[in-house]
PDB file of N, CA and C in Angstrom:
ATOM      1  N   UNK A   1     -12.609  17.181  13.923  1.00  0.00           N
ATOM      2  CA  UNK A   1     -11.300  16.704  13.563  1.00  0.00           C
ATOM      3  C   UNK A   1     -11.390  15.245  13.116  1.00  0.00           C
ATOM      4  N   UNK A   2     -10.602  14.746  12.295  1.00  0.00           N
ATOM      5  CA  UNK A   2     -10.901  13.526  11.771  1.00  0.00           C
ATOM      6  C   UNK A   2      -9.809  12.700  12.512  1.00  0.00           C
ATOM      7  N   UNK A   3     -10.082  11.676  13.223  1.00  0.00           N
ATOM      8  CA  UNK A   3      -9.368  10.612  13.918  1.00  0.00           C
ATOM      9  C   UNK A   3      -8.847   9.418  12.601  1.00  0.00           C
ATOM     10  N   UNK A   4      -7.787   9.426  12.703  1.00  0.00           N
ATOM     11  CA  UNK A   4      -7.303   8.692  11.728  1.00  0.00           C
ATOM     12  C   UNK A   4      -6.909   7.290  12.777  1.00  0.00           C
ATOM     13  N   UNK A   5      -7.294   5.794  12.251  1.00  0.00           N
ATOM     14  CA  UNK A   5      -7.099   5.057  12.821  1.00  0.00           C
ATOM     15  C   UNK A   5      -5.963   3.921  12.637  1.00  0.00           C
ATOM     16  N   UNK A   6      -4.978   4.033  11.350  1.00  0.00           N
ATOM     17  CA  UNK A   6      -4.442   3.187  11.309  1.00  0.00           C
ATOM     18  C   UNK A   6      -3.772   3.980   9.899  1.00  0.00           C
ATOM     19  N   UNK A   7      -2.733   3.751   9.432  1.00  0.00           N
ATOM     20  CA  UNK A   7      -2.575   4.049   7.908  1.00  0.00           C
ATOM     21  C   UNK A   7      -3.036   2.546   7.444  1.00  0.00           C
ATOM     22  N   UNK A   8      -3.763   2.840   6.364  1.00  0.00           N
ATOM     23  CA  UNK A   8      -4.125   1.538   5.468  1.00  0.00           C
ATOM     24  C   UNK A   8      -2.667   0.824   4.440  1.00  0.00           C
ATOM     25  N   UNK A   9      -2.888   1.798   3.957  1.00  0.00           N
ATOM     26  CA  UNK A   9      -1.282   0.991   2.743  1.00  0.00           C
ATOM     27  C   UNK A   9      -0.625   2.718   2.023  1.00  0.00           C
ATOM     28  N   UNK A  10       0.579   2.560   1.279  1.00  0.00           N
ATOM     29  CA  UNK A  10       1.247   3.156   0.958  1.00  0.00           C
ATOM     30  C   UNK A  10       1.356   2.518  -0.567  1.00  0.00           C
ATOM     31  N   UNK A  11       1.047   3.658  -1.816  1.00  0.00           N
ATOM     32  CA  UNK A  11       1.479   3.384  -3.292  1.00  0.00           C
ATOM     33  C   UNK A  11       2.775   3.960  -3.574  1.00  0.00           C
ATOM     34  N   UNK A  12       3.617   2.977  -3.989  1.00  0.00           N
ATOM     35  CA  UNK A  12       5.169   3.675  -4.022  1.00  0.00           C
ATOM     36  C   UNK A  12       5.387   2.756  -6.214  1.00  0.00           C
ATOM     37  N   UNK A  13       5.908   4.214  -6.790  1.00  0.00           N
ATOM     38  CA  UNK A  13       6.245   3.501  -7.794  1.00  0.00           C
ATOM     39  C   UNK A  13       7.738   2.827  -7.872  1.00  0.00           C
ATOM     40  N   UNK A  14       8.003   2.384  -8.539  1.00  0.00           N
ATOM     41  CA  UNK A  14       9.541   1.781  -8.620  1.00  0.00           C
ATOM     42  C   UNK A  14      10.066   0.985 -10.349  1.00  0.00           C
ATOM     43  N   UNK A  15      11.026   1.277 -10.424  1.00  0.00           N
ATOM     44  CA  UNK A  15      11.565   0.685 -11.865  1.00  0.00           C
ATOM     45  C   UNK A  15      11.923  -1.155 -11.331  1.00  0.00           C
ATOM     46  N   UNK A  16      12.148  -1.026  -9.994  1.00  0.00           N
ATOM     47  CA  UNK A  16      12.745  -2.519  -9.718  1.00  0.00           C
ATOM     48  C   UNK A  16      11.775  -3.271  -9.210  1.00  0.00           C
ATOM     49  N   UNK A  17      10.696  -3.666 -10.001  1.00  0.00           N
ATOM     50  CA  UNK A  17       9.323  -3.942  -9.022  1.00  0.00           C
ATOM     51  C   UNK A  17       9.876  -5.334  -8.150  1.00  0.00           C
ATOM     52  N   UNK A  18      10.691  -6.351  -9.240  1.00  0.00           N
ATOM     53  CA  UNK A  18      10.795  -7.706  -8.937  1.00  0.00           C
ATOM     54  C   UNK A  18      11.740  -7.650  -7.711  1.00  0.00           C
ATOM     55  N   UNK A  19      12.951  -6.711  -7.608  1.00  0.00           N
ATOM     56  CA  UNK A  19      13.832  -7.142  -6.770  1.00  0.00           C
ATOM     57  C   UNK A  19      13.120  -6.416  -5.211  1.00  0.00           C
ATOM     58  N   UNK A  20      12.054  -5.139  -5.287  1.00  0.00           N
ATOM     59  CA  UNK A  20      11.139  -5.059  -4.207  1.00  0.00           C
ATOM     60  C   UNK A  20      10.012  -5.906  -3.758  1.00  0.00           C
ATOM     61  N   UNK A  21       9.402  -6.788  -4.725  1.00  0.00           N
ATOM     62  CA  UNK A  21       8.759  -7.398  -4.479  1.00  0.00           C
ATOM     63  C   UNK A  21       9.102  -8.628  -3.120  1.00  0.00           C
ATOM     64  N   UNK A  22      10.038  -9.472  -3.777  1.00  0.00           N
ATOM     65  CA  UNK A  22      11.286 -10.038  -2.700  1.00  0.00           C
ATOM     66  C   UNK A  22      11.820  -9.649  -1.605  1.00  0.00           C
ATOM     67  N   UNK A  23      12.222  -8.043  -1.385  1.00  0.00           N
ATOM     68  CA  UNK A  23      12.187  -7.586  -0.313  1.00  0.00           C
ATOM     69  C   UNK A  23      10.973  -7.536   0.923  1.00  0.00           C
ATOM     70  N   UNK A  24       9.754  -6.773   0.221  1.00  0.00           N
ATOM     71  CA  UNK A  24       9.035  -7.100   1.000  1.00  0.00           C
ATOM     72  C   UNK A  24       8.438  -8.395   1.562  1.00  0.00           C
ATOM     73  N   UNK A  25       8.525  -9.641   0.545  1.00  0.00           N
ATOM     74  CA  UNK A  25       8.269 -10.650   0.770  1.00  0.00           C
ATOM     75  C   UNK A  25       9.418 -11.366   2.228  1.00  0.00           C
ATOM     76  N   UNK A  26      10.675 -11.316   1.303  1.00  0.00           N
ATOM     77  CA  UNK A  26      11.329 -12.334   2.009  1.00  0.00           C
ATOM     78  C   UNK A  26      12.116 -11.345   3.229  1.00  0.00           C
ATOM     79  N   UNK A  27      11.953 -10.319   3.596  1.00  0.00           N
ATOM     80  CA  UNK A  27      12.500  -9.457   4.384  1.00  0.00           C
ATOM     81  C   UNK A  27      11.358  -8.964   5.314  1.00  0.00           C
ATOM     82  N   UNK A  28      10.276  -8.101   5.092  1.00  0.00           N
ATOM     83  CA  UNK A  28       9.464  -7.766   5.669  1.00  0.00           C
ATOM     84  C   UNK A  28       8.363  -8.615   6.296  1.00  0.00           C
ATOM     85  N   UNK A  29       7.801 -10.116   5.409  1.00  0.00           N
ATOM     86  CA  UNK A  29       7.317 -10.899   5.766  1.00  0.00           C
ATOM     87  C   UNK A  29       5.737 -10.546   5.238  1.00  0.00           C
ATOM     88  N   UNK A  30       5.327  -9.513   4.034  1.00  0.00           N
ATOM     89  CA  UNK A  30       4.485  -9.988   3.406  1.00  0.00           C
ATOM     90  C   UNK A  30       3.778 -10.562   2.371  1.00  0.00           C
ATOM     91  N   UNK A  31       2.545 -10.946   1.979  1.00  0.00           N
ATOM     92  CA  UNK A  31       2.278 -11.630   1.062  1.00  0.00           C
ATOM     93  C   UNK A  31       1.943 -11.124  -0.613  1.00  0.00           C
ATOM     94  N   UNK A  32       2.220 -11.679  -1.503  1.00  0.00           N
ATOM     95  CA  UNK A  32       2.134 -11.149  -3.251  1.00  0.00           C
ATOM     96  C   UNK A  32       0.403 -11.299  -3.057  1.00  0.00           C
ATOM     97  N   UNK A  33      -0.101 -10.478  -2.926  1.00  0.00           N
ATOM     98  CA  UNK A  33      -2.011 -10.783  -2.823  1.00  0.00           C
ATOM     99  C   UNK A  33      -2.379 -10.573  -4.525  1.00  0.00           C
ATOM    100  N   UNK A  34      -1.463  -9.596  -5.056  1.00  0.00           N
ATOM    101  CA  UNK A  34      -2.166  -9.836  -6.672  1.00  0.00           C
ATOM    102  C   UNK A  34      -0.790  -9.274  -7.116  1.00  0.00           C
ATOM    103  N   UNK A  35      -0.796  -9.643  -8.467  1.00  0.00           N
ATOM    104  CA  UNK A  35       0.581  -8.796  -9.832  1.00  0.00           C
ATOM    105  C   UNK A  35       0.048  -8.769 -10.743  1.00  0.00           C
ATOM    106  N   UNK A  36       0.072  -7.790 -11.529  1.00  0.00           N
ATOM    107  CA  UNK A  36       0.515  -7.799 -13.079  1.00  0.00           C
ATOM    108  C   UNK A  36       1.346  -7.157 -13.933  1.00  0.00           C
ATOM    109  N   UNK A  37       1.253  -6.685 -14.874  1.00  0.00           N
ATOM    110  CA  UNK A  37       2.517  -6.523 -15.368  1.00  0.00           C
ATOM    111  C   UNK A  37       2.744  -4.670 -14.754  1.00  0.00           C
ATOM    112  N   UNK A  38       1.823  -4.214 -14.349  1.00  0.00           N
ATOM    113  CA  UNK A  38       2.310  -3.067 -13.772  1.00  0.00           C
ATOM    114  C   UNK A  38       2.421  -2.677 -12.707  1.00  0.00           C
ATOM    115  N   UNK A  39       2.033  -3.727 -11.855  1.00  0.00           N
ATOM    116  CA  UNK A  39       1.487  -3.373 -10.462  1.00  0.00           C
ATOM    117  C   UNK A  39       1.097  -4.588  -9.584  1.00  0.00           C
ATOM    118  N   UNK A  40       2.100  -4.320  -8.156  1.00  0.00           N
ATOM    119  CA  UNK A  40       2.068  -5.660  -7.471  1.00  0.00           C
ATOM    120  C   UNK A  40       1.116  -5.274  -6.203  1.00  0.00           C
ATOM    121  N   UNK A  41       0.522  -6.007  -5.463  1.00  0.00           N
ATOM    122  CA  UNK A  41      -0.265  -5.504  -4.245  1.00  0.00           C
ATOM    123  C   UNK A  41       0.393  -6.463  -2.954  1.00  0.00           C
ATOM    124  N   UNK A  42       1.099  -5.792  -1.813  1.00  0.00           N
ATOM    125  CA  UNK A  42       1.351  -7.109  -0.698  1.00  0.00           C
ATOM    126  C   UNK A  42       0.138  -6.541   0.371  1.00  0.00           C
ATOM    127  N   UNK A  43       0.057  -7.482   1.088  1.00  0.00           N
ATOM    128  CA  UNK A  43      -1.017  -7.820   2.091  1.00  0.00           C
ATOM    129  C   UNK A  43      -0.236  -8.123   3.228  1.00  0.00           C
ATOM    130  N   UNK A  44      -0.783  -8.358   4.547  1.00  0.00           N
ATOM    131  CA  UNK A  44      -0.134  -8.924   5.745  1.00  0.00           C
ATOM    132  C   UNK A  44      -1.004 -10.464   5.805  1.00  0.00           C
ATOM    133  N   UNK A  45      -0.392 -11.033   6.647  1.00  0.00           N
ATOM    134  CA  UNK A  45      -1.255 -12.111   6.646  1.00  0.00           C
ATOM    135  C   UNK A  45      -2.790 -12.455   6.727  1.00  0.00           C
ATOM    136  N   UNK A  46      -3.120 -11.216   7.339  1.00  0.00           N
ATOM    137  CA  UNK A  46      -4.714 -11.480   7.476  1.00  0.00           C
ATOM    138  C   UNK A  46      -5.240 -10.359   6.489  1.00  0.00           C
ATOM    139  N   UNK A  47      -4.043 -10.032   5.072  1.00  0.00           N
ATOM    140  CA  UNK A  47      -5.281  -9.815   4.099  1.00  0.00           C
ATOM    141  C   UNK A  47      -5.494  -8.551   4.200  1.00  0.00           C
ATOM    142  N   UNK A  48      -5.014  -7.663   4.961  1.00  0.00           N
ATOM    143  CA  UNK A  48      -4.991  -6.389   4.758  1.00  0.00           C
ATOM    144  C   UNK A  48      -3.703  -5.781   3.629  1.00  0.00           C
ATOM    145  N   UNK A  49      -4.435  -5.189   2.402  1.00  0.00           N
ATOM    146  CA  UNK A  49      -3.036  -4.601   1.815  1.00  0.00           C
ATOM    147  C   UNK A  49      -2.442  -3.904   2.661  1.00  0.00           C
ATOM    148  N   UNK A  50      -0.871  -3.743   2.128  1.00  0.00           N
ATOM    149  CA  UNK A  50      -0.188  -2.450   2.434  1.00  0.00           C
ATOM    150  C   UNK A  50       0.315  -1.633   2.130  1.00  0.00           C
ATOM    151  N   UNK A  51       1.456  -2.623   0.950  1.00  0.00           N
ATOM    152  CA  UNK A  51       2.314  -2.313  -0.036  1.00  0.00           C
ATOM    153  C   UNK A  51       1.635  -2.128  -1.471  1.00  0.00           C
ATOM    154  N   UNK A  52       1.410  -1.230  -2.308  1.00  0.00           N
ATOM    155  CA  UNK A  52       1.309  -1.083  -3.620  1.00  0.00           C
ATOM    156  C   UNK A  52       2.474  -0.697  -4.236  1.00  0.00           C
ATOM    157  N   UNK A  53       3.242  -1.519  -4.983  1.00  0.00           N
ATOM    158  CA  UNK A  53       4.120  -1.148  -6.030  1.00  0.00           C
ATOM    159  C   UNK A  53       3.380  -0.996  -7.396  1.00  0.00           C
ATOM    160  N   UNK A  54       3.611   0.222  -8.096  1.00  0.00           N
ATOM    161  CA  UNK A  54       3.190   0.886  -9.394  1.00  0.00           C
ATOM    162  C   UNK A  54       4.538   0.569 -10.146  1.00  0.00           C
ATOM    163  N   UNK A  55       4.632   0.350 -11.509  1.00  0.00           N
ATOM    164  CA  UNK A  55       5.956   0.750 -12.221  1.00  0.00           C
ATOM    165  C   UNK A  55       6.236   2.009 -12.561  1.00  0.00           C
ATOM    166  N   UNK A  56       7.424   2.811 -12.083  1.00  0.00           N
ATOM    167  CA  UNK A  56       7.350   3.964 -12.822  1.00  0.00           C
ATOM    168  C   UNK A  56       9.407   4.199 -13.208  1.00  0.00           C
ATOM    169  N   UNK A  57       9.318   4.945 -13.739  1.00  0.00           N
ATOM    170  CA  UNK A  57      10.779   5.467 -13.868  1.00  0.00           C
ATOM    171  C   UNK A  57      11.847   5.410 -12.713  1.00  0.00           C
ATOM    172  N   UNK A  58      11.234   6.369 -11.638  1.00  0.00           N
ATOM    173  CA  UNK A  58      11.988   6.691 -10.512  1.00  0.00           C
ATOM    174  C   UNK A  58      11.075   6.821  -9.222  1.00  0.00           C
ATOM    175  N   UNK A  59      11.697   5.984  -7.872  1.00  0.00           N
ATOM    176  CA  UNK A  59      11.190   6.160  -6.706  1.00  0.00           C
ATOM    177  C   UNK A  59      10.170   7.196  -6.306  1.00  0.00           C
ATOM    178  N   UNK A  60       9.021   7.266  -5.677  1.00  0.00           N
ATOM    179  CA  UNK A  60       7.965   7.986  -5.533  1.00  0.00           C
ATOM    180  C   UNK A  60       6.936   7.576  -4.708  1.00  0.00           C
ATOM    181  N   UNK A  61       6.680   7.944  -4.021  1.00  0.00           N
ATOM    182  CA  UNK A  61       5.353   8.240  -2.865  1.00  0.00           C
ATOM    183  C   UNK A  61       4.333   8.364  -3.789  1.00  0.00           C
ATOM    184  N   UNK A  62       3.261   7.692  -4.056  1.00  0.00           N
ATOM    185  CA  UNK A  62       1.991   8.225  -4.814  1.00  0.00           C
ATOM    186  C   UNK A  62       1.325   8.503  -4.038  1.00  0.00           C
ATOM    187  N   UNK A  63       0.517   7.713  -2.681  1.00  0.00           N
ATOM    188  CA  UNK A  63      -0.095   8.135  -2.440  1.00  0.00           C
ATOM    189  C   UNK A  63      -0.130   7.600  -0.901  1.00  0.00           C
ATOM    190  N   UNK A  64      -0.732   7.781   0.236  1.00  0.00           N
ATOM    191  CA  UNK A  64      -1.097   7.200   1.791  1.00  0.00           C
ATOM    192  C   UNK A  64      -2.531   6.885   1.764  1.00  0.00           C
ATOM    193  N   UNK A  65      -2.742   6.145   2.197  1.00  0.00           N
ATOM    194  CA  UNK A  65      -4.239   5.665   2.379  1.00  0.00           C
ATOM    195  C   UNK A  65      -4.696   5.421   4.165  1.00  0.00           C
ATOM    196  N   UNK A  66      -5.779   6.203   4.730  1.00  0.00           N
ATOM    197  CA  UNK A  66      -6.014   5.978   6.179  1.00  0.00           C
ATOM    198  C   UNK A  66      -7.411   5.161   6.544  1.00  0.00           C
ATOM    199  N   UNK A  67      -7.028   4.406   7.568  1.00  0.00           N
ATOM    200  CA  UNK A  67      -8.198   4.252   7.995  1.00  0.00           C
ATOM    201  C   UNK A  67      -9.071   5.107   8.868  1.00  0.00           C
ATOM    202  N   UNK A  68      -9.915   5.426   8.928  1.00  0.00           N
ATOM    203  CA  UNK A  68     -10.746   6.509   9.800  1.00  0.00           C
ATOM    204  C   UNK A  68     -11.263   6.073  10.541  1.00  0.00           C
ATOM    205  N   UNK A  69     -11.975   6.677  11.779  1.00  0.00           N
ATOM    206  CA  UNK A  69     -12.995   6.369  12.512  1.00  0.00           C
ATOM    207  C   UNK A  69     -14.246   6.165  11.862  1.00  0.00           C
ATOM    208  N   UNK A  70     -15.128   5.203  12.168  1.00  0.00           N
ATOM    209  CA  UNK A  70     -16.557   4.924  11.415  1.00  0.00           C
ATOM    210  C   UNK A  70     -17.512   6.416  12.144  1.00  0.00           C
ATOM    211  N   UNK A  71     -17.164   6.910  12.787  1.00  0.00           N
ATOM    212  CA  UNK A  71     -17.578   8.339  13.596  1.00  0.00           C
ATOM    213  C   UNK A  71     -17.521   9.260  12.647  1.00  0.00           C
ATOM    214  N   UNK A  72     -16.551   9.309  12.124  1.00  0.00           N
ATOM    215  CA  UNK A  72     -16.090  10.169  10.916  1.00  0.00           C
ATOM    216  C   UNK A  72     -17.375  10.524   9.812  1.00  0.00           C
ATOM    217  N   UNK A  73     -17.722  11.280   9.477  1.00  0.00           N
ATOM    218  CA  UNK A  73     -18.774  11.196   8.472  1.00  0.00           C
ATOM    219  C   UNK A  73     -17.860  11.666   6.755  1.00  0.00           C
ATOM    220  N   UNK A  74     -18.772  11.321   5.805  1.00  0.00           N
ATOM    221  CA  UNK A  74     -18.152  11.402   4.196  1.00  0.00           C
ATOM    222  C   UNK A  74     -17.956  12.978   4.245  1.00  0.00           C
ATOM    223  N   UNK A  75     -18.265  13.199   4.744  1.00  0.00           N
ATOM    224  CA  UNK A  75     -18.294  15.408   4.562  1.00  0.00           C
ATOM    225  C   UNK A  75     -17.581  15.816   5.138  1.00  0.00           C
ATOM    226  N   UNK A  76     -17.018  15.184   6.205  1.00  0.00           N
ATOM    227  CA  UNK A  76     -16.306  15.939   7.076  1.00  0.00           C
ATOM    228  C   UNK A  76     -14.555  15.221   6.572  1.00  0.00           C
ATOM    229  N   UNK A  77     -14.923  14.103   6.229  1.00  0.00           N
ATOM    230  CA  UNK A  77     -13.815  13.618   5.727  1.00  0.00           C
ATOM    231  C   UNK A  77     -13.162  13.879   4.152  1.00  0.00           C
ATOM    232  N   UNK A  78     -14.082  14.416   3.191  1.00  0.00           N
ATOM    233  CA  UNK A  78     -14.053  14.936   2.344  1.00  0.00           C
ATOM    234  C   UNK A  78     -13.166  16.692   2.208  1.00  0.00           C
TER     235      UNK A  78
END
């Protein structure tokens, strides 16, 4: 069974990148770690992403990202 240790970050697209960006910033309390014109990345303070905003049309879950146990092997996690 694969021990999942943490969720890593969440890719969410959005049409309103700027007015989420601000949210997470000035509401949630994390940091702009990179932008460009399609895609913003926030971090927590020590640098772990979390937040990926994608641009897209309409609200969306892309994707979850986990951290695993280092126990875990590539095959079994595959």
């Amino acid at each position: 069974m694969i021990q999942c240790r943490r969720l890593a970050y969440a890719a969410l697209t959005t049409s309103r990148m700027d007015e989420l960006v601000r949210y997470y910033e000035d509401i949630i309390g994390l940091y702009l770690s990179h932008r460009d014109e399609d895609r913003a990345i926030l971090s927590t303070r020590q640098g772990l992403e979390c937040i990926v905003l994608e641009h897209g049309e309409r609200p969306e879950l892309l994707c979850l990202s986990f951290e695993i146990s280092p126990r875990t092997s590539l095959e079994e996690a595959q």
